[in-house]
Protein backbone atom coordinates (compact mmCIF):
# COMPACT_ATOMS: atom_id res chain seq x y z
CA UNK A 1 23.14 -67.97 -20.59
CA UNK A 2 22.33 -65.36 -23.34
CA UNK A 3 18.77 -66.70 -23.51
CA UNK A 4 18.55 -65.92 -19.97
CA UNK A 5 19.39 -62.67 -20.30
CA UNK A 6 17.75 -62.28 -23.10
CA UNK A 7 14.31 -63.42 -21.41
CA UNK A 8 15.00 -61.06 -18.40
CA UNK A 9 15.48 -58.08 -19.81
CA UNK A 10 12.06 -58.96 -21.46
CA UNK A 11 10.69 -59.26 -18.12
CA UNK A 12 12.35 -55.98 -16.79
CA UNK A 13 12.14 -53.69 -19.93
CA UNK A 14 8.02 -54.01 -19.76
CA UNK A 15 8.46 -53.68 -16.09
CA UNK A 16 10.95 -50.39 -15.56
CA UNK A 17 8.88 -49.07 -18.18
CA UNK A 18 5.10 -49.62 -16.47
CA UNK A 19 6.87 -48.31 -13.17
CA UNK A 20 8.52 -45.17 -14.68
CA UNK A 21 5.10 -44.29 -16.02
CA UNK A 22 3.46 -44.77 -12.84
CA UNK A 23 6.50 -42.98 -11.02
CA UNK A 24 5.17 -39.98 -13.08
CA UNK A 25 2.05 -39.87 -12.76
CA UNK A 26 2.19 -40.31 -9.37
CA UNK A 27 4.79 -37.19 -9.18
CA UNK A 28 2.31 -35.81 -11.65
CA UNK A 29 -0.70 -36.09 -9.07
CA UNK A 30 1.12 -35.04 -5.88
CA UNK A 31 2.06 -32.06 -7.70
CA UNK A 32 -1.76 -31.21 -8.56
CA UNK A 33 -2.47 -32.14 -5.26
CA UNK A 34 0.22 -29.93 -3.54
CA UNK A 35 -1.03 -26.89 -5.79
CA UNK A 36 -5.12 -27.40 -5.56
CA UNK A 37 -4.06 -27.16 -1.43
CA UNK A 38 -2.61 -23.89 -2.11
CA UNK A 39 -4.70 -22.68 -4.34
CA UNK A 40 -6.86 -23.04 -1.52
CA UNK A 41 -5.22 -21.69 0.85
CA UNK A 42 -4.22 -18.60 -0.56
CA UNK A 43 -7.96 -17.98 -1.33
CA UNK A 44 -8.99 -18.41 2.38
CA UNK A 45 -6.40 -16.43 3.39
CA UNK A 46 -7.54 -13.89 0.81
CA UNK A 47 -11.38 -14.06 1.72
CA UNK A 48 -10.19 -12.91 4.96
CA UNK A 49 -7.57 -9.99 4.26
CA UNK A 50 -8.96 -8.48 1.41
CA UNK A 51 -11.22 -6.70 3.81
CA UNK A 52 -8.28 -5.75 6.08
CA UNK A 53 -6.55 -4.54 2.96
CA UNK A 54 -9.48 -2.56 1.95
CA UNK A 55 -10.09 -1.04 5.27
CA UNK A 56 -6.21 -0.04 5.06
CA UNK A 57 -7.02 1.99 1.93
CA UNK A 58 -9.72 3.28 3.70
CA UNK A 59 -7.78 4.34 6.62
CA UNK A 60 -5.01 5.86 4.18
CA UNK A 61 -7.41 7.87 2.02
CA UNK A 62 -9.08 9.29 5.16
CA UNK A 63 -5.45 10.61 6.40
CA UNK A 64 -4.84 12.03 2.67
CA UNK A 65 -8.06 13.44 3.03
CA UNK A 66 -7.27 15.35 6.36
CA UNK A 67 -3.67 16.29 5.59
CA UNK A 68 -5.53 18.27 2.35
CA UNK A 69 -4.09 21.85 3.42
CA UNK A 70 -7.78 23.19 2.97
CA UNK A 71 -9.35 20.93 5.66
CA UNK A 72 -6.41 20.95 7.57
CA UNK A 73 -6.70 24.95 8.13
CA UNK A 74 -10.48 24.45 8.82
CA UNK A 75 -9.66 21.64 11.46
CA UNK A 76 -6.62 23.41 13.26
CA UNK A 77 -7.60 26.82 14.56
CA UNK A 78 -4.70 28.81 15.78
CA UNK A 79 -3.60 29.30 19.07
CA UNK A 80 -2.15 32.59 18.94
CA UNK A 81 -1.30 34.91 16.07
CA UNK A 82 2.49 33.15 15.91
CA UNK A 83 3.38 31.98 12.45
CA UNK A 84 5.56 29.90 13.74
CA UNK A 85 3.49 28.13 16.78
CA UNK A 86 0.80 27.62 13.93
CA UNK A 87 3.38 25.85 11.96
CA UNK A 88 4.59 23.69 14.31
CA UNK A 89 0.81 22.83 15.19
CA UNK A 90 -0.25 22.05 11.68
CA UNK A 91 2.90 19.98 11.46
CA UNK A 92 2.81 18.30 14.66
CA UNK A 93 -1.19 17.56 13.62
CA UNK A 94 -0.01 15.78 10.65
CA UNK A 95 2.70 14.24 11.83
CA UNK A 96 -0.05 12.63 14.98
CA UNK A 97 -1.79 11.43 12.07
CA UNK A 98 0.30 9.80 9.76
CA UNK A 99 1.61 8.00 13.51
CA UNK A 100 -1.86 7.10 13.46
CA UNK A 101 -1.83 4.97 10.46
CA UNK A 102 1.63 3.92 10.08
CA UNK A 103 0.45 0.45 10.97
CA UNK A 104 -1.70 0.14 7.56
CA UNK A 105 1.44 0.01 5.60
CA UNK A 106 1.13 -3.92 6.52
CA UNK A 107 -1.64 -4.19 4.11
CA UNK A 108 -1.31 -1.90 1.39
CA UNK A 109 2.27 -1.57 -1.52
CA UNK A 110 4.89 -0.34 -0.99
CA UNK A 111 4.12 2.32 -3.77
CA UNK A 112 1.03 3.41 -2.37
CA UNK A 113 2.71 3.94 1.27
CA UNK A 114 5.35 5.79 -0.48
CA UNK A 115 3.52 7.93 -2.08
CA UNK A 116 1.14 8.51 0.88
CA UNK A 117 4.31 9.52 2.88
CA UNK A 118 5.32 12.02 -0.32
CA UNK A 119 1.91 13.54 0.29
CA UNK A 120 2.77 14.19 3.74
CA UNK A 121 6.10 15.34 3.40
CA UNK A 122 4.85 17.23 0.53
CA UNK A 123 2.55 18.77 2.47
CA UNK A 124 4.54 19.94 5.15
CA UNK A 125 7.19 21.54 2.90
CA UNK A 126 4.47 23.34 0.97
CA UNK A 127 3.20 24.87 4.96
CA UNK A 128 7.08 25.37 5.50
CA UNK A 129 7.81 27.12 2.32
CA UNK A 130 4.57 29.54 3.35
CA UNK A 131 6.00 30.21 6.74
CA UNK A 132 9.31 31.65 5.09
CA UNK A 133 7.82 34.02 2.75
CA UNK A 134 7.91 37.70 3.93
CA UNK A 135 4.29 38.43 3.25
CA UNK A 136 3.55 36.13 6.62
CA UNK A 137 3.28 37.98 9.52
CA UNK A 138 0.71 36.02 11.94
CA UNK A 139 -0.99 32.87 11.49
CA UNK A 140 -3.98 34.36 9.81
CA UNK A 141 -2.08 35.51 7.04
CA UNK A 142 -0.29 31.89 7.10
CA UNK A 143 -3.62 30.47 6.48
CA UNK A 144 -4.59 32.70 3.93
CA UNK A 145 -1.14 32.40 1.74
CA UNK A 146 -1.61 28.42 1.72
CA UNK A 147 -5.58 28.12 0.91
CA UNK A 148 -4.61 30.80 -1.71
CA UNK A 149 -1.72 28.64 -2.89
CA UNK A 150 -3.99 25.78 -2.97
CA UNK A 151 -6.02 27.61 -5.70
CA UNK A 152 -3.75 27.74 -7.95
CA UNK A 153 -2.13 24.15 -7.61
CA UNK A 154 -3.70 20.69 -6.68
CA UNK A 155 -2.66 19.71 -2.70
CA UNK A 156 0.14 16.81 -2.78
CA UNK A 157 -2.16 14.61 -1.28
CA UNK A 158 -4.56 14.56 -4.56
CA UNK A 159 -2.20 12.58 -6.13
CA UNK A 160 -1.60 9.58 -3.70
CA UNK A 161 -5.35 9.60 -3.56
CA UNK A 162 -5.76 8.82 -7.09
CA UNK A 163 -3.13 6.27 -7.02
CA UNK A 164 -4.90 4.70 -3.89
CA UNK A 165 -8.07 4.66 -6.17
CA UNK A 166 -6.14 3.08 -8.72
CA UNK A 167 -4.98 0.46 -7.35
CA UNK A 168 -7.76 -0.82 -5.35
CA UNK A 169 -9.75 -0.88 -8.86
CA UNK A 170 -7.13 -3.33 -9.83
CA UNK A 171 -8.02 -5.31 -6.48
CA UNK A 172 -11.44 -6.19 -8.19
């Protein structure tokens, strides 16, 4: 009875051992197999988004680029010689386009849409901040008391454009 015993476990040892080998590299292959599919995946899906993202930091730096206090007084004439109608029309012009772009926040960080709304809040606090101040009396002067604050200090968006340059550098 022992030699039985003996002789199967002889038969089984070689065996269990063969199939736990093969049991891993089987496991071992699927595994490849399961990563080289998305592996490829990912980079398909990437051939076609990474123009969507780009176009998204396109979009974004375009809006910084308009919401720059300078161009934005060039742009958006005043209506009538109210300070405060000329606020609420600068403001309401960024605010129509940040609306504009809100969807491009699908493509790009979360960092770089923060900071693009900072910008714009920035931006409209720094027009705010103007409108108090008791040198303002029409919207002329308004004008003049940002573009002349805008000499002295870089606009808010500046900054969330060089991050947006940043990190589309690390793209490539």
């Amino acid at each position: 009875m022992d030699l039985n015993i003996l002789g199967l476990l002889l038969y089984c040892i070689p065996a269990l051992v063969t199939g736990g080998i093969a049991f891993l590299f089987f496991k071992e292959h699927i595994e490849n197999e399961n990563n080289r599919r998305e592996f490829l995946i990912k980079k398909d899906l990437q051939k076609d988004s990474l123009p969507m993202r780009l176009q998204a930091y396109e979009r974004l730096s375009l809006y910084l680029e308009r919401i720059k206090p300078s161009k934005l007084l060039v742009r958006v004439i005043p209506t009538s010689s109210n300070k405060e109608d000329y606020e609420s029309l600068l403001i309401a012009n960024i605010e129509q386009e940040f609306d504009h772009n809100l969807a491009q926040q699908i493509y790009v960080t979360d960092s770089c849409w923060s900071i693009s709304s900072t910008a714009k809040n920035a931006t409209i606090q720094m027009i705010r901040k103007a409108t108090l101040s008791d040198k303002v009396d029409s919207a002329d002067k308004l004008r003049e008391v940002i573009l002349t604050e805008m000499m002295d200090k870089r606009a808010p968006s500046d900054a969330a454009l060089s991050f947006i340059k940043e990190e589309v550098s690390e793209i490539w």
